[in-house]
PDB file of N, CA and C in Angstrom:
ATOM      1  N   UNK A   1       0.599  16.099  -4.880  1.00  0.00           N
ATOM      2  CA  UNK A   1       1.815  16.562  -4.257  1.00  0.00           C
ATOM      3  C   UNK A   1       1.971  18.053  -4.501  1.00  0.00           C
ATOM      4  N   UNK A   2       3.019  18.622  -4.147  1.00  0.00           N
ATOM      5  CA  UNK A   2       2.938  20.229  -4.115  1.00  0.00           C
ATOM      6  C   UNK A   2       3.904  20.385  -4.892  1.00  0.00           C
ATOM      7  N   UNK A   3       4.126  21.727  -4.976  1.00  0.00           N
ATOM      8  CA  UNK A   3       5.138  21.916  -6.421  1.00  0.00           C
ATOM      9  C   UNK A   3       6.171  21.970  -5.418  1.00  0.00           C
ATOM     10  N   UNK A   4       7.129  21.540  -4.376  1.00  0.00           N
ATOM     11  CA  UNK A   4       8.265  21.350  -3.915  1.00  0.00           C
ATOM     12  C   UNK A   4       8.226  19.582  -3.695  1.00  0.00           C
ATOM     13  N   UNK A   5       7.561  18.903  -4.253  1.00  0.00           N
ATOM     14  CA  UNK A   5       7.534  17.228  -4.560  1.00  0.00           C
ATOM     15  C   UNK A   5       9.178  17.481  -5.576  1.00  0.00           C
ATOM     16  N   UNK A   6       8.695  17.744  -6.574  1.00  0.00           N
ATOM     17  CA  UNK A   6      10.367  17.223  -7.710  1.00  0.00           C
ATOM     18  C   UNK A   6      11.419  17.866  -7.256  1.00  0.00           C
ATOM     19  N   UNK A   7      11.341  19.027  -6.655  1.00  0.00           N
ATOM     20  CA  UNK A   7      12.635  19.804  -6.891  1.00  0.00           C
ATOM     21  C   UNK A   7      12.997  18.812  -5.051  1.00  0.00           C
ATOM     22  N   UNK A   8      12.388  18.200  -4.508  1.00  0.00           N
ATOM     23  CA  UNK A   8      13.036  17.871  -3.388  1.00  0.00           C
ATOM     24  C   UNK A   8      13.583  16.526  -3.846  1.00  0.00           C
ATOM     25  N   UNK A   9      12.882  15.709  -4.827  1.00  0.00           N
ATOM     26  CA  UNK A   9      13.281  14.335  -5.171  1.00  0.00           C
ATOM     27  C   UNK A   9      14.592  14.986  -5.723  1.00  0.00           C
ATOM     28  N   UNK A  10      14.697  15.812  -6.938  1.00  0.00           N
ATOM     29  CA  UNK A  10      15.967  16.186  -7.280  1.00  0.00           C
ATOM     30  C   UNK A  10      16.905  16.474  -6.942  1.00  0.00           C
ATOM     31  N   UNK A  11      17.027  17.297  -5.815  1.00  0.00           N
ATOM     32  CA  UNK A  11      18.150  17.632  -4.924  1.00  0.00           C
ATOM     33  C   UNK A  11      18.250  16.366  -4.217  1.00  0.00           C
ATOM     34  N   UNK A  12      17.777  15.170  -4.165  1.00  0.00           N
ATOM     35  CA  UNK A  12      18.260  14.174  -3.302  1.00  0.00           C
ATOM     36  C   UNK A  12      18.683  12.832  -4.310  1.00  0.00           C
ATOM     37  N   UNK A  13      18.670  13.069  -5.334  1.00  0.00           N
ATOM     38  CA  UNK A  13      18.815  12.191  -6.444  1.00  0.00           C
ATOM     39  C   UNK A  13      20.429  12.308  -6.884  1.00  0.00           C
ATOM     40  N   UNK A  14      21.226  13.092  -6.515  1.00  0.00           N
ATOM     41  CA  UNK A  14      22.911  13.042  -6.505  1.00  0.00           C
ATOM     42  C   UNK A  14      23.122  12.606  -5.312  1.00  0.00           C
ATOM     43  N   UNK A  15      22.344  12.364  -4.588  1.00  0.00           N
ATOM     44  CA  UNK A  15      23.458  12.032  -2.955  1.00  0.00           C
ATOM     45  C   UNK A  15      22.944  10.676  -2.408  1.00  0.00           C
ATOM     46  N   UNK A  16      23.384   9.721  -2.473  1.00  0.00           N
ATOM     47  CA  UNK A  16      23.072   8.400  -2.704  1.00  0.00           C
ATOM     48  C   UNK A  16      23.130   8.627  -0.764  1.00  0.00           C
ATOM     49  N   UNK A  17      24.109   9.152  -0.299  1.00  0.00           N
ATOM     50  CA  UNK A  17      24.202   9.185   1.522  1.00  0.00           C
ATOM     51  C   UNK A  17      22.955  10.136   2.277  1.00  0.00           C
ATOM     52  N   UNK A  18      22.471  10.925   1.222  1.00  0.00           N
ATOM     53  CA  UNK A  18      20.929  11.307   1.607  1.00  0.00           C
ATOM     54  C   UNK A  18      21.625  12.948   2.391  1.00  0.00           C
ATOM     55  N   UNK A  19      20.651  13.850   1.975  1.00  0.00           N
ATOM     56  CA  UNK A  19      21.401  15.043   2.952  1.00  0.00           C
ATOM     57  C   UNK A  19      20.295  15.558   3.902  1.00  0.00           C
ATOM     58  N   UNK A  20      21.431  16.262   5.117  1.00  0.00           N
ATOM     59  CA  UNK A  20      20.820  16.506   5.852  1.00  0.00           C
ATOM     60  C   UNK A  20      19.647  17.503   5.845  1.00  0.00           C
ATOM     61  N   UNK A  21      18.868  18.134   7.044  1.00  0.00           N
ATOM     62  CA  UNK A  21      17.409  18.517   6.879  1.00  0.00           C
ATOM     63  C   UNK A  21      17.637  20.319   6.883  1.00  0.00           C
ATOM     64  N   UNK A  22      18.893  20.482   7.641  1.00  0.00           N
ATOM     65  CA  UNK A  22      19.274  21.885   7.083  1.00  0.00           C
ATOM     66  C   UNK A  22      19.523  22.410   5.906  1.00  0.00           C
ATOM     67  N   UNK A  23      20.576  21.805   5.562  1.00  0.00           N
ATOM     68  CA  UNK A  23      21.119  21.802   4.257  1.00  0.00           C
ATOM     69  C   UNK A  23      20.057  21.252   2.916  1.00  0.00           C
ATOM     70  N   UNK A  24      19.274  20.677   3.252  1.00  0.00           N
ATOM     71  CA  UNK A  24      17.957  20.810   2.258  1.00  0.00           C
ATOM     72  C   UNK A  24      17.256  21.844   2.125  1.00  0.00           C
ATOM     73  N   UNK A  25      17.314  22.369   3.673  1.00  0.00           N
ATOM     74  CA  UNK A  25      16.021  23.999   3.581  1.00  0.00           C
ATOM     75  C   UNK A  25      16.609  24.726   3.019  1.00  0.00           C
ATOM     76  N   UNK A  26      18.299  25.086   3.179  1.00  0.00           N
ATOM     77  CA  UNK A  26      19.342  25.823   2.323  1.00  0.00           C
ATOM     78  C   UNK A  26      18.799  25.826   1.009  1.00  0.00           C
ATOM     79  N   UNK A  27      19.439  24.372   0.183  1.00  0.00           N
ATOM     80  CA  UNK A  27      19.508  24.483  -1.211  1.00  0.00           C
ATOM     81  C   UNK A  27      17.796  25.015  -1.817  1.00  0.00           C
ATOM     82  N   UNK A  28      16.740  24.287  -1.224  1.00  0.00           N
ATOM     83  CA  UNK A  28      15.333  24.572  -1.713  1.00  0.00           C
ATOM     84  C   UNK A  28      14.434  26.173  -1.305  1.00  0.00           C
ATOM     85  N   UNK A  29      15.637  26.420  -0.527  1.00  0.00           N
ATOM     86  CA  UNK A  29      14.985  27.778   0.493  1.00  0.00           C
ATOM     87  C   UNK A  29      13.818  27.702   0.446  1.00  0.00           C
ATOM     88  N   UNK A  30      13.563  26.993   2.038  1.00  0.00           N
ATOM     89  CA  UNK A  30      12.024  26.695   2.336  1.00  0.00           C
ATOM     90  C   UNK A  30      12.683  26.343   3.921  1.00  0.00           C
ATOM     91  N   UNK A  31      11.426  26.367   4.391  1.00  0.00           N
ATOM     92  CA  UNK A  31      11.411  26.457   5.866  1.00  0.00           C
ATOM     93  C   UNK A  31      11.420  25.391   6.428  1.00  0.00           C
ATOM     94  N   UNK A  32      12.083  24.960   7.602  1.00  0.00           N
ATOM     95  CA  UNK A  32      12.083  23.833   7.998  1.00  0.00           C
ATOM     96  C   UNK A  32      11.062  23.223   8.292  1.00  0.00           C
ATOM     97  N   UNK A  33       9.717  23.791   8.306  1.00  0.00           N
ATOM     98  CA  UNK A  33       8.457  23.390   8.568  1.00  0.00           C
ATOM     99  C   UNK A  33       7.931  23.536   7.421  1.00  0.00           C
ATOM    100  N   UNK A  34       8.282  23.460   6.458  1.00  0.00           N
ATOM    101  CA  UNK A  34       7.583  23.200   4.915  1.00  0.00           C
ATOM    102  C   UNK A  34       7.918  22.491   5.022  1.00  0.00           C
ATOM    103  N   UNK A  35       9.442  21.870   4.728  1.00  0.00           N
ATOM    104  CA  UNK A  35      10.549  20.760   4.420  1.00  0.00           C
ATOM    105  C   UNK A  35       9.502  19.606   5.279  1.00  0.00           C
ATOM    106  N   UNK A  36       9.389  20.100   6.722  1.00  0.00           N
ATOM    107  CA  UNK A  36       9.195  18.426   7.097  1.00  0.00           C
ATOM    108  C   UNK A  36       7.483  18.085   6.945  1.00  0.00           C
ATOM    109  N   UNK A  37       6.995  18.722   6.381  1.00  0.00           N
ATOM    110  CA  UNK A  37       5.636  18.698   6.217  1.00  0.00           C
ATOM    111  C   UNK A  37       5.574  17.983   4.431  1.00  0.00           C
ATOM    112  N   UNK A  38       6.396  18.538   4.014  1.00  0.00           N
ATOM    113  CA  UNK A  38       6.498  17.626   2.418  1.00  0.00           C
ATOM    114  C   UNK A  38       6.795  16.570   2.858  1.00  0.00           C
ATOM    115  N   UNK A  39       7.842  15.948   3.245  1.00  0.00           N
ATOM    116  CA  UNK A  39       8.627  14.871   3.601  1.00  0.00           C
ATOM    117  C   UNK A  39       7.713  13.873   4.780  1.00  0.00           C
ATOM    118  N   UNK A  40       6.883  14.352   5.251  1.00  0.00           N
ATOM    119  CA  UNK A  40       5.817  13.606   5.836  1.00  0.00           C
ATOM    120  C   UNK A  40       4.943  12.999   5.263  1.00  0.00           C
ATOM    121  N   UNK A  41       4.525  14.065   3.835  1.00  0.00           N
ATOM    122  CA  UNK A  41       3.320  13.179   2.618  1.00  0.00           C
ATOM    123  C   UNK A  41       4.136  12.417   1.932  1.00  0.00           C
ATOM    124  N   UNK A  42       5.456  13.130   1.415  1.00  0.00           N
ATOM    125  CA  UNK A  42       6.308  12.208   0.500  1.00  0.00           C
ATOM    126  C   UNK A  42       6.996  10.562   0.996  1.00  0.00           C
ATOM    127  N   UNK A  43       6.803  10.910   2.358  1.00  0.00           N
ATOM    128  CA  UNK A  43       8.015   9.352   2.869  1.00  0.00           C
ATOM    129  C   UNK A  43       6.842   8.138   3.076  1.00  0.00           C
ATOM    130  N   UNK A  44       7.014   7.688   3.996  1.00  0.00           N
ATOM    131  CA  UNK A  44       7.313   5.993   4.048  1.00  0.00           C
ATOM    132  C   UNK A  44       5.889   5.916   5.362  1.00  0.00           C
ATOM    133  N   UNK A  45       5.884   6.631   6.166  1.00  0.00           N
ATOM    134  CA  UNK A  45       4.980   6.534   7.400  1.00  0.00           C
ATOM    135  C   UNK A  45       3.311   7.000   6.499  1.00  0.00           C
ATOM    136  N   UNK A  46       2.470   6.490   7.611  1.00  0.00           N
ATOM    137  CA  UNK A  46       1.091   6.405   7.164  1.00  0.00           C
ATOM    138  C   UNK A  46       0.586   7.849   7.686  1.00  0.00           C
ATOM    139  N   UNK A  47      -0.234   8.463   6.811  1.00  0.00           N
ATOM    140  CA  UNK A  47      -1.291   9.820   7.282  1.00  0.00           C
ATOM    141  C   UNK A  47      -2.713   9.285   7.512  1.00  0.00           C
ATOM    142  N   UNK A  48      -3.256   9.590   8.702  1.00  0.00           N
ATOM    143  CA  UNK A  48      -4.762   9.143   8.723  1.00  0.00           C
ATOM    144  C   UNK A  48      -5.323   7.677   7.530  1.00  0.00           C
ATOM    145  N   UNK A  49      -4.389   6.965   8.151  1.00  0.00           N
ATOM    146  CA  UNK A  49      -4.419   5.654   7.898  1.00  0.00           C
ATOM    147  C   UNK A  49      -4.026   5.124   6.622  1.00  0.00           C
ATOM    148  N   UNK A  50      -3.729   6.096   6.014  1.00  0.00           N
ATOM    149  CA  UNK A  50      -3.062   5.758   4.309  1.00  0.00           C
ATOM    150  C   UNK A  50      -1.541   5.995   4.521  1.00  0.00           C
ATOM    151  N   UNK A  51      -1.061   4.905   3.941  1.00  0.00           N
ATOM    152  CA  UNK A  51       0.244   4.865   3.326  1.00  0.00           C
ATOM    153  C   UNK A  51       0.969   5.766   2.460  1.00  0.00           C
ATOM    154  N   UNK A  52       2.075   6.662   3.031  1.00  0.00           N
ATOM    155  CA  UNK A  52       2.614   7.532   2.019  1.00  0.00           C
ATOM    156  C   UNK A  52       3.337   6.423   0.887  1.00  0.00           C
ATOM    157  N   UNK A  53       3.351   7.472   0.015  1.00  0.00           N
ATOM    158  CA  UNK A  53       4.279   6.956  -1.569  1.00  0.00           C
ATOM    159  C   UNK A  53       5.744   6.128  -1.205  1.00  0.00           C
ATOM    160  N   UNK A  54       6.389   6.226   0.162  1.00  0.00           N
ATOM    161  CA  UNK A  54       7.541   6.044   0.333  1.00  0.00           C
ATOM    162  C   UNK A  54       8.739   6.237  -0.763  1.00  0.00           C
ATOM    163  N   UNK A  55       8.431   7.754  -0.944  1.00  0.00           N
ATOM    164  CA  UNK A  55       9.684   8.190  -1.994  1.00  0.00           C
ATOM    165  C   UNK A  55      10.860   8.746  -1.033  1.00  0.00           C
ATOM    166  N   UNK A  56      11.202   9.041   0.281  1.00  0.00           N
ATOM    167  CA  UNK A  56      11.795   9.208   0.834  1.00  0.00           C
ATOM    168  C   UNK A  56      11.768   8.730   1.788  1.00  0.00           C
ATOM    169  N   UNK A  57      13.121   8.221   2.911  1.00  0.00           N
ATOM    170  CA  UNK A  57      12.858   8.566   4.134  1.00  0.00           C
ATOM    171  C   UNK A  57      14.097   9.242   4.688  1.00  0.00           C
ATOM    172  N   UNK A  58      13.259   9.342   6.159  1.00  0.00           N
ATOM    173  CA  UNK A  58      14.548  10.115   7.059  1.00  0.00           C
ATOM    174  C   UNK A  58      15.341   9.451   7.982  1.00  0.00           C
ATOM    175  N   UNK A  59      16.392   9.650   8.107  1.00  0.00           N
ATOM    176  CA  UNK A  59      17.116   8.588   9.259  1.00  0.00           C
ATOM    177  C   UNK A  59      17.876   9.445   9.919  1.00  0.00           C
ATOM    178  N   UNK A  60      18.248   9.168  11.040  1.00  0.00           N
ATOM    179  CA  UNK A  60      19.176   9.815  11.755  1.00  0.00           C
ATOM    180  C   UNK A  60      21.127   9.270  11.802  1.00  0.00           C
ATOM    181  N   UNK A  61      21.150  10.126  11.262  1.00  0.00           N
ATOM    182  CA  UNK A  61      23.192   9.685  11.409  1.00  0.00           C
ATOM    183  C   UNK A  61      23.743  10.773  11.883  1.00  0.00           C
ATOM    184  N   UNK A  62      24.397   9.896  13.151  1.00  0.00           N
ATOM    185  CA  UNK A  62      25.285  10.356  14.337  1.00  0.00           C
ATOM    186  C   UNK A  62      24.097  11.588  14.771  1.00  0.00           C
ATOM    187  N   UNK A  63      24.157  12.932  14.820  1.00  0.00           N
ATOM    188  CA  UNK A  63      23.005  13.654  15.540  1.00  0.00           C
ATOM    189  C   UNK A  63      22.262  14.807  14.371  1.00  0.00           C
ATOM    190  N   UNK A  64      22.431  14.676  13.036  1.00  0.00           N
ATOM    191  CA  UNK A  64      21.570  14.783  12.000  1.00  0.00           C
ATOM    192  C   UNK A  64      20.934  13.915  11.685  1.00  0.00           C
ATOM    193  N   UNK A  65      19.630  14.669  11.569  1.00  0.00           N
ATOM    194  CA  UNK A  65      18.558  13.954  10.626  1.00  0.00           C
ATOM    195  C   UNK A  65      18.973  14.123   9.169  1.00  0.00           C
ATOM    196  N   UNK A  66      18.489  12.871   7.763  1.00  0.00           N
ATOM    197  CA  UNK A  66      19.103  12.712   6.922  1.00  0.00           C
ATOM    198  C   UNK A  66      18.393  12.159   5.994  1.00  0.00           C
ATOM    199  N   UNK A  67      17.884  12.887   4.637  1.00  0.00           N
ATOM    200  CA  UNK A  67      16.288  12.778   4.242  1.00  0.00           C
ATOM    201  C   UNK A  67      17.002  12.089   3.487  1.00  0.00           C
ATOM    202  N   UNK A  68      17.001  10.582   2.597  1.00  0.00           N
ATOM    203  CA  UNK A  68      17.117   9.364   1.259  1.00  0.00           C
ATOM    204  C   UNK A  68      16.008   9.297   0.366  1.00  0.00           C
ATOM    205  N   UNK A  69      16.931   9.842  -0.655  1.00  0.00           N
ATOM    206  CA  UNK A  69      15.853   9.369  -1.779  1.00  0.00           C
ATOM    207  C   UNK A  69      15.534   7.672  -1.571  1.00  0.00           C
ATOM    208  N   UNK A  70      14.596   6.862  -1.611  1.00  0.00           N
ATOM    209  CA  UNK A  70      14.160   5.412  -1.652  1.00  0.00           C
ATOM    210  C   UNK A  70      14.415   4.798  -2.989  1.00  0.00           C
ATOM    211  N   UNK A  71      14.693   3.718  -3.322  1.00  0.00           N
ATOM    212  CA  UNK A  71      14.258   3.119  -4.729  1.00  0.00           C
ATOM    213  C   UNK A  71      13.017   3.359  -5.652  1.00  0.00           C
ATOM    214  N   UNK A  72      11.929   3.699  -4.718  1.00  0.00           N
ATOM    215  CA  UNK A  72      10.976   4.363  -5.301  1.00  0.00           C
ATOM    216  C   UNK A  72      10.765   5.526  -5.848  1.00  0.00           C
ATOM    217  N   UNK A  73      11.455   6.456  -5.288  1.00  0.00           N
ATOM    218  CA  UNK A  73      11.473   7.627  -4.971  1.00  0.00           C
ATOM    219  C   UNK A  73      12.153   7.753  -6.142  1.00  0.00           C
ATOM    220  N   UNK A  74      13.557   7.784  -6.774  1.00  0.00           N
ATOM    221  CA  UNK A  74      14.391   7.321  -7.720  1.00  0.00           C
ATOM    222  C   UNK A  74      13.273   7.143  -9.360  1.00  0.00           C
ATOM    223  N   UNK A  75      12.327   5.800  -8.572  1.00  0.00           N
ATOM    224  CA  UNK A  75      11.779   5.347 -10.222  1.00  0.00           C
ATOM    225  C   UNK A  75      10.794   6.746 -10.463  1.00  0.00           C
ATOM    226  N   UNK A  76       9.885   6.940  -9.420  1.00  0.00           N
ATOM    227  CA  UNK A  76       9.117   8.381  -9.650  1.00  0.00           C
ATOM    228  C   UNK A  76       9.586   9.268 -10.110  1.00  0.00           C
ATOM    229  N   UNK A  77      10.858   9.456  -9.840  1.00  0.00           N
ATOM    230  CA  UNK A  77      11.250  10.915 -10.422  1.00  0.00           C
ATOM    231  C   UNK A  77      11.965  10.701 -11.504  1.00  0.00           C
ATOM    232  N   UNK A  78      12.288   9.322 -12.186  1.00  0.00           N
ATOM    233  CA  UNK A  78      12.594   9.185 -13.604  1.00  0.00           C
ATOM    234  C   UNK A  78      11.176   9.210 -14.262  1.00  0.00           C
ATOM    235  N   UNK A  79       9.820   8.804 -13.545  1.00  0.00           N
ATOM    236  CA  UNK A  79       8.979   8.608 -14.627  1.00  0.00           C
ATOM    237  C   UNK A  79       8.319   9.822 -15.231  1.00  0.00           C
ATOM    238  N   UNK A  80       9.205  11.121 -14.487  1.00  0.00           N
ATOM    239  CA  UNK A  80       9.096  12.444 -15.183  1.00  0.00           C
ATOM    240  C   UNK A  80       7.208  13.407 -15.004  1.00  0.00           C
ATOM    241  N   UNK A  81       6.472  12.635 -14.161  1.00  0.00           N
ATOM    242  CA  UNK A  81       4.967  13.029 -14.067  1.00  0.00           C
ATOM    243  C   UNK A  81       4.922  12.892 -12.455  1.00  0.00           C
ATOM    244  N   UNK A  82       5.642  13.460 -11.795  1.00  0.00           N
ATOM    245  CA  UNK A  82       5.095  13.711 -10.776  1.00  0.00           C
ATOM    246  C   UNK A  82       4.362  14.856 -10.311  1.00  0.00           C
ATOM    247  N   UNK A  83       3.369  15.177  -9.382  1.00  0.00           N
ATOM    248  CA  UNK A  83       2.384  15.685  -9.455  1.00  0.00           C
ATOM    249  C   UNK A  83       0.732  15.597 -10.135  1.00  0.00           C
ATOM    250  N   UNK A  84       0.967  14.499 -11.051  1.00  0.00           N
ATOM    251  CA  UNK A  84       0.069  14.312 -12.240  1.00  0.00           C
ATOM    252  C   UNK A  84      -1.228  13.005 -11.224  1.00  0.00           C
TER     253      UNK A  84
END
């Protein structure tokens, strides 16, 4: 994973309603095309036939997109070695 793996689990680890994809590039200041390029290895959908980690996903509410930390996502970033 890249070194914006924890600090994105973290910023999504207070907001149980998941925040939106602006307001993520805000707090992490990173580009919306970093953001959704992490969140593509980090979530739930498959890359060239492998299964991501499903530590996040994204959903859409009302006409924001809206990145959730997962239950998984949650235990990973308590088990304090991500990246490892």
């Amino acid at each position: 994973m890249s070194e914006l793996t924890e600090p994105l689990l973290a910023a999504l680890a207070g907001e149980p309603a998941g925040v939106s994809l602006p307001r993520l590039c805000k707090r992490l200041r990173v580009r919306m095309s970093m953001l959704l390029r992490e969140l593509a290895w980090i979530g739930e959908d498959a890359i060239g036939g492998e299964a991501g980690p499903g530590w996040v996903r994204v959903e859409t509410q009302g006409e924001s997109l809206v990145a959730i930390l997962t239950e998984r996502g949650r235990e990973r970033l308590t088990q304090g070695d991500i990246g490892r």
